[in-house]
C-alpha atoms as a PDB file:
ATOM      1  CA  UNK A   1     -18.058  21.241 -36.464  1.00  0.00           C
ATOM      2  CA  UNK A   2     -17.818  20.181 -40.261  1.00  0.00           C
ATOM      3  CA  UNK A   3     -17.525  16.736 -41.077  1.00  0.00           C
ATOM      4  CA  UNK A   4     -13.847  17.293 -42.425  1.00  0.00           C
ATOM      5  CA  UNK A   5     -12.682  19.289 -38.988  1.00  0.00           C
ATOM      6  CA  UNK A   6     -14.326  16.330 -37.056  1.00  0.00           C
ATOM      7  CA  UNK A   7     -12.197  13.935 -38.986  1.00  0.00           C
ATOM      8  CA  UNK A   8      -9.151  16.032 -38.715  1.00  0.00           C
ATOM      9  CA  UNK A   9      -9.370  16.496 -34.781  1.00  0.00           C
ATOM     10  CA  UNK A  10     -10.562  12.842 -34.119  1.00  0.00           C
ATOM     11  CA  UNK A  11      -6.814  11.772 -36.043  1.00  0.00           C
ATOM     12  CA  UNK A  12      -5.156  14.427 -34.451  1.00  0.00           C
ATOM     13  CA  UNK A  13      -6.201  12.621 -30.739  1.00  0.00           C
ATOM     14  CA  UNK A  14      -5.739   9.509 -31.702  1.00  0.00           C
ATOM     15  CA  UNK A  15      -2.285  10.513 -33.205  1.00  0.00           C
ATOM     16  CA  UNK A  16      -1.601  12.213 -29.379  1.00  0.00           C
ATOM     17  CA  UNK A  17      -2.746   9.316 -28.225  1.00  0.00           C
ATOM     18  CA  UNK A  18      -5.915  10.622 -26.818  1.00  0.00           C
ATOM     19  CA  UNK A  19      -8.087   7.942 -27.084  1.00  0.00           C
ATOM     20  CA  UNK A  20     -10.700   8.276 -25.569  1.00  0.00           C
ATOM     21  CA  UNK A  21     -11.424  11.655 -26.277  1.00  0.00           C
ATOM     22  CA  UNK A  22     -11.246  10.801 -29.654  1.00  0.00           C
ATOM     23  CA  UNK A  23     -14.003   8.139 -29.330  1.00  0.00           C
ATOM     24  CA  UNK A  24     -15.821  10.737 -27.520  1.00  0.00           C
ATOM     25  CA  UNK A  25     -15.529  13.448 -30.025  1.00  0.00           C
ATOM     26  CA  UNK A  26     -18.651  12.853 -32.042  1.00  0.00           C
ATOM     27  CA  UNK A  27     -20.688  12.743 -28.981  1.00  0.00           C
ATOM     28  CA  UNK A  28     -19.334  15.713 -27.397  1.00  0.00           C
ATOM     29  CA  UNK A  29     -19.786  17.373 -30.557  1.00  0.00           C
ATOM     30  CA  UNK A  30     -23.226  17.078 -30.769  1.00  0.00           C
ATOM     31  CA  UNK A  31     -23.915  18.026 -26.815  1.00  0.00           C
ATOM     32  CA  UNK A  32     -21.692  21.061 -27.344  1.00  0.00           C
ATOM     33  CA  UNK A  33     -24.001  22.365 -30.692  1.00  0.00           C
ATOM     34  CA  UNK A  34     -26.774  21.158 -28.811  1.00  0.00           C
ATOM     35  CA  UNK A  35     -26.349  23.455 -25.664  1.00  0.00           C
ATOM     36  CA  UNK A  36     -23.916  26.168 -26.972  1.00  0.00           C
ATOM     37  CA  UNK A  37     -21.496  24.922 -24.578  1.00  0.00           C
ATOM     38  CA  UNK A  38     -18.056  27.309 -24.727  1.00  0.00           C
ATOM     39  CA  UNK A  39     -14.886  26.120 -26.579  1.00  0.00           C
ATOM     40  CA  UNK A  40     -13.484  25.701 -23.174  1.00  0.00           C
ATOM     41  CA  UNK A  41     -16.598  23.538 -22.015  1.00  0.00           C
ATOM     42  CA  UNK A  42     -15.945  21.432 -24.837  1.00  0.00           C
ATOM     43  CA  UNK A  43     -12.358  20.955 -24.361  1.00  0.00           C
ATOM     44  CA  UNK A  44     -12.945  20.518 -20.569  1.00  0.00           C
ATOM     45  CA  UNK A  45     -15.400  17.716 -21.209  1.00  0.00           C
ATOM     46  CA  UNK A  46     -13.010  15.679 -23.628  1.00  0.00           C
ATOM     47  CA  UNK A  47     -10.327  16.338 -20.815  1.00  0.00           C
ATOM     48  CA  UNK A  48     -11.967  14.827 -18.301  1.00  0.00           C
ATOM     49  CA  UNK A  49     -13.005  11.587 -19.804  1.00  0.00           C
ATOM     50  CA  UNK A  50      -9.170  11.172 -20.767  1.00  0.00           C
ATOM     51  CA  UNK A  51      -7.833  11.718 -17.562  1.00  0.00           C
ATOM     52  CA  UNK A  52     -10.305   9.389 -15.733  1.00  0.00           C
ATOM     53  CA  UNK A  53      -9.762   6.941 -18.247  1.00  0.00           C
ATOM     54  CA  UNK A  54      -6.236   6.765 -17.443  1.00  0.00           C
ATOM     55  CA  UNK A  55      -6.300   7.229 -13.355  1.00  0.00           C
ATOM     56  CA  UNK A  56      -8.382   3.679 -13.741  1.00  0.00           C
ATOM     57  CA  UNK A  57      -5.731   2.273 -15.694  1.00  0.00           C
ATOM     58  CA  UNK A  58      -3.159   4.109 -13.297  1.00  0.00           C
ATOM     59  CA  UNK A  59      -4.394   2.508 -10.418  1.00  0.00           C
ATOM     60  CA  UNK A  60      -4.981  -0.803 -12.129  1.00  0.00           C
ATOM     61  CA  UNK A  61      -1.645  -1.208 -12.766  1.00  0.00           C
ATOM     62  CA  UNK A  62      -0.207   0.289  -9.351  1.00  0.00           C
ATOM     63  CA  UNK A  63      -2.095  -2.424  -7.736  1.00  0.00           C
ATOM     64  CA  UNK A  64      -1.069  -5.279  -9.626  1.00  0.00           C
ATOM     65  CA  UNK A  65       2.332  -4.263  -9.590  1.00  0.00           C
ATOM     66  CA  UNK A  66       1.957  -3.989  -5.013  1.00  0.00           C
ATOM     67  CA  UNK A  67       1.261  -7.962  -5.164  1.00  0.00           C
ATOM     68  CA  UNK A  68      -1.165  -7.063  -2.233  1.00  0.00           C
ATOM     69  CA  UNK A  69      -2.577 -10.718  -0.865  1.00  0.00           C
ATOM     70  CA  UNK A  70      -6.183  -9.604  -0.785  1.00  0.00           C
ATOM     71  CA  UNK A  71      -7.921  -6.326  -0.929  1.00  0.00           C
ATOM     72  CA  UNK A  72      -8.582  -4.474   2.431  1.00  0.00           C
ATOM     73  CA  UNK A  73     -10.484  -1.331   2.624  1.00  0.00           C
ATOM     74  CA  UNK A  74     -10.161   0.770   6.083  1.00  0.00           C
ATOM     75  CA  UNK A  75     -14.258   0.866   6.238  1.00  0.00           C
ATOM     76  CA  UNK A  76     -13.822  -3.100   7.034  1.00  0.00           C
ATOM     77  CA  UNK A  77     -11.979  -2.418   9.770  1.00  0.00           C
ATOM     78  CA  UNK A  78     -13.612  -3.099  12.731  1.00  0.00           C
ATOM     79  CA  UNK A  79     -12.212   0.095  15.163  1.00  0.00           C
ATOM     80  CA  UNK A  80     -15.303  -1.909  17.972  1.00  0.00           C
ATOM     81  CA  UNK A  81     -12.907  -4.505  18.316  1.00  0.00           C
ATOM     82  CA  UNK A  82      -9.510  -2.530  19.180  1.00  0.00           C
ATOM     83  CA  UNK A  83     -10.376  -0.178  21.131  1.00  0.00           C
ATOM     84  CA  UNK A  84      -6.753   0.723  21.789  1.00  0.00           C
ATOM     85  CA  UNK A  85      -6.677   1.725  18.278  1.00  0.00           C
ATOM     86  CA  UNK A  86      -6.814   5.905  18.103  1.00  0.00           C
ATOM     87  CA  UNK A  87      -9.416   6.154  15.003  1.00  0.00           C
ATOM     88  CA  UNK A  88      -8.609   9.918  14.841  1.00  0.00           C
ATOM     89  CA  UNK A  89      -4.821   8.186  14.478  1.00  0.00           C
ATOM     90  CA  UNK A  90      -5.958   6.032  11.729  1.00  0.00           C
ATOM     91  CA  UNK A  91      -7.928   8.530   9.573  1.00  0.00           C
ATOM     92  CA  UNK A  92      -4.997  10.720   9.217  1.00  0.00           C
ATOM     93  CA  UNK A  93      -2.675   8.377   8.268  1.00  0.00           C
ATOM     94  CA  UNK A  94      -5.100   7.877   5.399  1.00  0.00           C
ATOM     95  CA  UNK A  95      -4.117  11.087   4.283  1.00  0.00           C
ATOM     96  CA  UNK A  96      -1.096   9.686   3.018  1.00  0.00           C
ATOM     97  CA  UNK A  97       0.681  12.977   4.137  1.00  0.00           C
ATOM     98  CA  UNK A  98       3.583  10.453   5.522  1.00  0.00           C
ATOM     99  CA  UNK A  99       3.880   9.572   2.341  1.00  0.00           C
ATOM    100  CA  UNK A 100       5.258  13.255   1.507  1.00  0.00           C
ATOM    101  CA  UNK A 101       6.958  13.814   4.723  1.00  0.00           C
ATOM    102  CA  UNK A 102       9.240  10.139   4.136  1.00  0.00           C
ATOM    103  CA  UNK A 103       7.517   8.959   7.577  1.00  0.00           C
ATOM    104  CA  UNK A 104       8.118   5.188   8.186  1.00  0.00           C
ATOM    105  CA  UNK A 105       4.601   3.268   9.634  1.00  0.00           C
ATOM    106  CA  UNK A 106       5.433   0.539  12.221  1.00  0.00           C
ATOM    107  CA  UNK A 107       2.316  -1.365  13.103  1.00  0.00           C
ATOM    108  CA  UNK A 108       3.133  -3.324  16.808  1.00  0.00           C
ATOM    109  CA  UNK A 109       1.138  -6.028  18.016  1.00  0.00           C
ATOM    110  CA  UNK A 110       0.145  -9.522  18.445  1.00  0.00           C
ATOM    111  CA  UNK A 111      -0.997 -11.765  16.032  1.00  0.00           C
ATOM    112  CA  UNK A 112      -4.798 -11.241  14.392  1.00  0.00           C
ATOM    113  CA  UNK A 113      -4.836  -7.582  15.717  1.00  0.00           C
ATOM    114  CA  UNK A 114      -5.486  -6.009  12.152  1.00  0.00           C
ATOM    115  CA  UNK A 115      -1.913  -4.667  11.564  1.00  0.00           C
ATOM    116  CA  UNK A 116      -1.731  -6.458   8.140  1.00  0.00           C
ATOM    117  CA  UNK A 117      -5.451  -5.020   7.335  1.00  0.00           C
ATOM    118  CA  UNK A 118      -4.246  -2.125   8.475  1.00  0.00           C
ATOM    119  CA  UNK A 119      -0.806  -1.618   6.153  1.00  0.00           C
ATOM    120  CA  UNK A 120      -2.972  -3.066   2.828  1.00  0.00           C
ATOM    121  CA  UNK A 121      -5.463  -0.665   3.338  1.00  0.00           C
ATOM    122  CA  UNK A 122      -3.076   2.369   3.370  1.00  0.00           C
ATOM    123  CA  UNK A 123      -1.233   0.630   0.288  1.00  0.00           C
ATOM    124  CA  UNK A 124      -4.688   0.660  -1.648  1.00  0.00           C
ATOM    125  CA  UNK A 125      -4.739   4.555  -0.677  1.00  0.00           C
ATOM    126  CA  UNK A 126      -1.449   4.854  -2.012  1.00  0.00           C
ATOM    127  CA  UNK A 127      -2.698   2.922  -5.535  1.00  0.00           C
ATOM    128  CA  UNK A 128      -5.356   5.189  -5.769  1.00  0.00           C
ATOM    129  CA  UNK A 129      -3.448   8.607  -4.875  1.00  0.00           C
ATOM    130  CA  UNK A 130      -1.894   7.446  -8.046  1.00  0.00           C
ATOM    131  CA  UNK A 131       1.539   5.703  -6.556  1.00  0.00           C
ATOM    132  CA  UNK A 132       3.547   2.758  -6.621  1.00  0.00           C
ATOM    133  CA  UNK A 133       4.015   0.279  -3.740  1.00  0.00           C
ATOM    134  CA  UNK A 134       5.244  -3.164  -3.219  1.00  0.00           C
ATOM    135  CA  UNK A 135       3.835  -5.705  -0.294  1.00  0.00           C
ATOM    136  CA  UNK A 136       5.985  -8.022   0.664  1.00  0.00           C
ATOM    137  CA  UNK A 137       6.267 -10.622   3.971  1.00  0.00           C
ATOM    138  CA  UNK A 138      10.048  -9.834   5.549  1.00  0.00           C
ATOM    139  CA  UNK A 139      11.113 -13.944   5.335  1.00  0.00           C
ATOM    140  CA  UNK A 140       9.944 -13.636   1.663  1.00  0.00           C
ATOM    141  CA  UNK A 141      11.660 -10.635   1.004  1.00  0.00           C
ATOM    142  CA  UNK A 142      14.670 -11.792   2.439  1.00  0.00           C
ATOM    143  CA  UNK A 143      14.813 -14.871   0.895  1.00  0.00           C
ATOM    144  CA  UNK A 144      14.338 -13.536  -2.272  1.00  0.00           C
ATOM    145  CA  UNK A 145      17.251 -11.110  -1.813  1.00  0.00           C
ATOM    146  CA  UNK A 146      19.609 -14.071  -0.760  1.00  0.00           C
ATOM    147  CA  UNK A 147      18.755 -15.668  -4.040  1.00  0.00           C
ATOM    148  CA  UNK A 148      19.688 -12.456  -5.374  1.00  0.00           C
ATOM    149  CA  UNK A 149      23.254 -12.109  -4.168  1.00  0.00           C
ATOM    150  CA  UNK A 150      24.472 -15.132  -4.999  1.00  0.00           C
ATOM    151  CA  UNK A 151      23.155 -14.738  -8.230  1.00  0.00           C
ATOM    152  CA  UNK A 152      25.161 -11.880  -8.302  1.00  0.00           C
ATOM    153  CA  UNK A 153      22.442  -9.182  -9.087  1.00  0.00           C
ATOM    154  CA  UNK A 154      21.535  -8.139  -5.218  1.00  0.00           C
ATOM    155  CA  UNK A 155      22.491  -4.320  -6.279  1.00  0.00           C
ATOM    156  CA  UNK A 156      19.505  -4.642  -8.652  1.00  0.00           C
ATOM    157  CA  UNK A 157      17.219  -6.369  -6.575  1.00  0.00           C
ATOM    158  CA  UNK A 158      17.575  -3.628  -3.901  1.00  0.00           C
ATOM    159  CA  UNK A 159      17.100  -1.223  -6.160  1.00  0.00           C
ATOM    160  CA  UNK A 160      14.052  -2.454  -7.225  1.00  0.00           C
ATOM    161  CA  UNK A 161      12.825  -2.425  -3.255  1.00  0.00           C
ATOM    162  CA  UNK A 162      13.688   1.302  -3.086  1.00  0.00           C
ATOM    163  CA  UNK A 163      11.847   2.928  -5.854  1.00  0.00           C
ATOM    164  CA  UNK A 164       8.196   2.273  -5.472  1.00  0.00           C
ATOM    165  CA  UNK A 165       6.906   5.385  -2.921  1.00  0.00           C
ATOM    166  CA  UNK A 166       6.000   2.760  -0.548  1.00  0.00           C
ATOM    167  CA  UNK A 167       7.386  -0.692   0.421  1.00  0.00           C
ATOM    168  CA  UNK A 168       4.831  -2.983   3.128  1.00  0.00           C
ATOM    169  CA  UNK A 169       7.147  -5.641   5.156  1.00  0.00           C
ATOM    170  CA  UNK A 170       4.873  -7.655   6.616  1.00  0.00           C
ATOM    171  CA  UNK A 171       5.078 -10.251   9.543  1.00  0.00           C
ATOM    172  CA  UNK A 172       8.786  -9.038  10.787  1.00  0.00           C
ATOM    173  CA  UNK A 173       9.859 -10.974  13.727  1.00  0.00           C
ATOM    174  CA  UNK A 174       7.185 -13.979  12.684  1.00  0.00           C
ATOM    175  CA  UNK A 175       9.718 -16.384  11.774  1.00  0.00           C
ATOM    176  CA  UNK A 176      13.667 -16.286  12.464  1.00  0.00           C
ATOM    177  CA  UNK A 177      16.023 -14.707   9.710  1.00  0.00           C
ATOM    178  CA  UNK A 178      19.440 -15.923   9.391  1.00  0.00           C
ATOM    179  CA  UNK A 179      22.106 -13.639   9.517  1.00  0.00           C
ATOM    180  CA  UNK A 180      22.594 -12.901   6.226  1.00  0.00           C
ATOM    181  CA  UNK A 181      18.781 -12.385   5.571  1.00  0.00           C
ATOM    182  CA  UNK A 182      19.121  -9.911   8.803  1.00  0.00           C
ATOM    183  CA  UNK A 183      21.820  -7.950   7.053  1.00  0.00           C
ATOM    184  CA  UNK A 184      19.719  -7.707   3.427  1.00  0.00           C
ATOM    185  CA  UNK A 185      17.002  -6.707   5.664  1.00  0.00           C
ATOM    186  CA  UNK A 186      18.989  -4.030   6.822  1.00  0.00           C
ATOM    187  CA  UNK A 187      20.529  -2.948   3.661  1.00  0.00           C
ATOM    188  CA  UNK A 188      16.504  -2.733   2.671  1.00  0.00           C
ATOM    189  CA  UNK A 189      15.502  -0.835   5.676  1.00  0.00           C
ATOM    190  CA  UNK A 190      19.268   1.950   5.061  1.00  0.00           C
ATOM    191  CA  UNK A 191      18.674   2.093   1.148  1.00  0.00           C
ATOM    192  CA  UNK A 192      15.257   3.799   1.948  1.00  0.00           C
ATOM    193  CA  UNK A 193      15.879   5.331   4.969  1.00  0.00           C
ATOM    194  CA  UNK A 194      18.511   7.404   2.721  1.00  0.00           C
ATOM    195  CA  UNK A 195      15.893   8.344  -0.129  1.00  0.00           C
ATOM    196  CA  UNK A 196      13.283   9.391   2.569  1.00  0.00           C
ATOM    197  CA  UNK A 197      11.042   6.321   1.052  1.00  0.00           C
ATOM    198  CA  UNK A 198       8.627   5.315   3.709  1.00  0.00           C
ATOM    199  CA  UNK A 199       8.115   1.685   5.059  1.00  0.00           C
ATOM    200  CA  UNK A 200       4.814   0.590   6.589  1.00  0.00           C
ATOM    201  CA  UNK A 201       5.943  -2.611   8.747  1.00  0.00           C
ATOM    202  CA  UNK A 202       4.279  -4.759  10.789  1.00  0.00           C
ATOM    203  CA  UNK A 203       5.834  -7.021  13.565  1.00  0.00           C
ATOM    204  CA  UNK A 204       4.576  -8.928  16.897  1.00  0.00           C
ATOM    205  CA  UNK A 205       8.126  -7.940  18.499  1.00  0.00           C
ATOM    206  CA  UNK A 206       8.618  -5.001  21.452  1.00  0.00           C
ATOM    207  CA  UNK A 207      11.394  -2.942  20.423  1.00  0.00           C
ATOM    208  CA  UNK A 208      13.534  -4.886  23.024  1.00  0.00           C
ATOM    209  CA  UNK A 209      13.473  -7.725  21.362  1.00  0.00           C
ATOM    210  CA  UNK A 210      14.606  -6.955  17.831  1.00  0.00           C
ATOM    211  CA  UNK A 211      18.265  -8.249  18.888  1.00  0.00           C
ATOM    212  CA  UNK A 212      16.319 -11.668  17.866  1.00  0.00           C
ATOM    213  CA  UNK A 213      14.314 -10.204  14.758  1.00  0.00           C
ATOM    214  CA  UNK A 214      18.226  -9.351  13.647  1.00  0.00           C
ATOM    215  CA  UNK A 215      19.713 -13.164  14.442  1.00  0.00           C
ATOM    216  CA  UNK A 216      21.597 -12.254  17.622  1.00  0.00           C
ATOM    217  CA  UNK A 217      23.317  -8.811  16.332  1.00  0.00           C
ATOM    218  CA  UNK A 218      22.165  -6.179  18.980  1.00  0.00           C
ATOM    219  CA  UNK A 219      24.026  -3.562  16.963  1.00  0.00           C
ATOM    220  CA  UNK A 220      22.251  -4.129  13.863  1.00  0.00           C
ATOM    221  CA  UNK A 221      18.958  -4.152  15.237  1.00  0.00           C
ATOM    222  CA  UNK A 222      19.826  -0.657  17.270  1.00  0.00           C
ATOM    223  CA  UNK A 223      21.041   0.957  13.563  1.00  0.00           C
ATOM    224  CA  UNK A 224      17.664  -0.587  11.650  1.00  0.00           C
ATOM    225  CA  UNK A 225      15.275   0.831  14.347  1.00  0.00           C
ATOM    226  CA  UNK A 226      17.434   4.229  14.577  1.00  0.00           C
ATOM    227  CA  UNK A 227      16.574   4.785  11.250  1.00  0.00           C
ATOM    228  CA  UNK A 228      13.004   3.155  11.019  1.00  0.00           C
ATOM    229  CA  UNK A 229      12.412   5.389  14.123  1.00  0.00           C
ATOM    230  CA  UNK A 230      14.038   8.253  13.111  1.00  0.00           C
ATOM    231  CA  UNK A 231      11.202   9.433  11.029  1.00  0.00           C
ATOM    232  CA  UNK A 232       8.065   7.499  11.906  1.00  0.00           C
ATOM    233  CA  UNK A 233       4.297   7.140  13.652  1.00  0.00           C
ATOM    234  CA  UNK A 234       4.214   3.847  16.034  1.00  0.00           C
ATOM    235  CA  UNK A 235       1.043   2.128  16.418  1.00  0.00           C
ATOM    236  CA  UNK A 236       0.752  -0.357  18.845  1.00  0.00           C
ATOM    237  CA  UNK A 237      -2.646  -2.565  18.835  1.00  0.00           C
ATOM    238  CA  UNK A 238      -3.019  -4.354  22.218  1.00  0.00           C
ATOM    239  CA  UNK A 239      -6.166  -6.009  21.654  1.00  0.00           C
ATOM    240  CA  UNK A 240      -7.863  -9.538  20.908  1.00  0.00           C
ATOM    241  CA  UNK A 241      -7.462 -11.366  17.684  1.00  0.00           C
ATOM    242  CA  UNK A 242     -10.123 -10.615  15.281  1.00  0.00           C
ATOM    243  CA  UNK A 243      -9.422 -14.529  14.150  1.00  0.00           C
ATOM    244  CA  UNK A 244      -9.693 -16.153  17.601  1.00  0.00           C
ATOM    245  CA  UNK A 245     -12.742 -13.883  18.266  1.00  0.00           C
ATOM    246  CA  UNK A 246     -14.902 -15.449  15.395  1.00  0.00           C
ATOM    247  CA  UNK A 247     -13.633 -18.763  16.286  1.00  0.00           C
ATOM    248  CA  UNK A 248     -15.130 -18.292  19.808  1.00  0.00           C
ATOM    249  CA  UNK A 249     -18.292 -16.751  18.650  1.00  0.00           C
ATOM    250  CA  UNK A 250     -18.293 -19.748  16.465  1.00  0.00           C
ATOM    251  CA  UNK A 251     -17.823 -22.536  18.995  1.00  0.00           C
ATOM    252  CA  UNK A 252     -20.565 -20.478  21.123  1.00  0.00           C
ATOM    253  CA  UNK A 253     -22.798 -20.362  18.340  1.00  0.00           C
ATOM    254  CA  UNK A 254     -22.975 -24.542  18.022  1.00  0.00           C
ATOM    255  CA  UNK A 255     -23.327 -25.194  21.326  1.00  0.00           C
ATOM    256  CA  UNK A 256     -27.054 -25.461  21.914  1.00  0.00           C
ATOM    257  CA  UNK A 257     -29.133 -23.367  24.782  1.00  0.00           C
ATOM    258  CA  UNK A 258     -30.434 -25.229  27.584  1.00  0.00           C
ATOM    259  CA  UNK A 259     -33.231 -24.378  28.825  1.00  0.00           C
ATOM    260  CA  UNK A 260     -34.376 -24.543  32.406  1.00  0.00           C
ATOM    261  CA  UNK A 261     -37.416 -26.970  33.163  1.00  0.00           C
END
């Protein structure tokens, strides 16, 4: 490539906005004299330092945009531990096809189960598939959209709750909602349900007792889960707390072994 061609295709990425490729021009061009690579080859190789370039920055800003608390991975999961956990279960939800098919993810259990590690680990999936998601805890949430409506904006709020591919509602049923945080959570839960955009949620509450999760209103709770149901995979997780486990192993650990004389 002459020096003048060189100069003309490194503006003409830059001007495209390419770049990368257009710091990687020179480079390329000398591997591609070097080992008579094909005009495809070359273009192929530019390509593909672009395009990884911006997945990185894609998933960068998916994931600061989620809000996640702290980074889970489903590797850290200890599956020893829950053994009523269905691995086989697990690994195909990390497929993300419920993602596609608008399936809602309700993770059932009691506290320090994993259900939390669980939904942030399928939300850093979903930042890497290249998608957006938001994590939120449901008293937070509904606080926030409280704040909202009597600022007068709540139609905007919600529709900020509806767009990312995925919305995580953690810790629902954790701590009472008043009614009208049990009717925004509602309006949440109908505004997606609508759009086919999933929820992953996680709750310590049977179905049988979401007439408290929705202050009192039976009926409300009945049209929430009809729709969270409606398309969904339930997961319940009946075993120990990771959290008290360690704190037992820990106590254990301190006491000292007596020996017999």
């Amino acid at each position: 490539m002459s020096l003048a061609y060189e100069e003309k295709a490194s503006a003409g990425l830059a001007a495209l906005g390419l770049a990368t490729a257009a710091a990687q021009l020179d480079q390329a061009a000398q591997q591609a004299a070097a080992a008579a690579w094909s005009y495809t080859h070359f273009l192929g190789y530019l390509l593909e330092g672009e395009l990884r370039v911006r997945r990185e920055k894609t998933v960068r800003l998916n994931l600061q945009f989620a809000r996640l608390p702290y980074p889970k991975r489903l590797e850290e999961f200890d599956f020893a531990q829950q053994p009523s956990l269905d691995r086989r279960l697990v690994d195909e939800l990390a497929t993300l096809r419920f993602l596609q098919e608008g399936r809602n993810l309700l993770l059932l259990g009691p506290p320090g189960v994993g259900k939390t590690h669980l939904a942030i680990a399928l939300g850093i999936l979903t930042a890497e598939a290249g998608h957006r998601l938001y994590f939120t805890t449901a008293i937070e949430m509904t606080r926030r959209l409280a704040k909202a409506m009597a600022e007068n904006r709540l139609s905007r709020e919600i529709k900020n709750l509806t767009r990312p591919k995925l919305l995580i509602v953690d810790e629902v049923g954790y701590l009472a909602l008043e009614p009208v945080q049990a009717s925004l959570l509602f309006q949440v839960v109908s505004e997606r349900y609508e759009r086919s955009q999933p929820i992953i949620l996680t709750s310590n509450k049977a179905f049988s007792d979401w007439g408290q999760v929705f202050a009192g209103d039976a009926i409300m709770a009945t049209a929430a889960l009809d729709r969270l149901l409606h398309r969904s995979t339930i997961v319940n997780i009946r075993g120990d707390s990771f959290r008290l486990k360690q704190k037992r192993q820990a106590k254990a650990a301190l006491i000292p072994e007596v020996t017999q004389p």
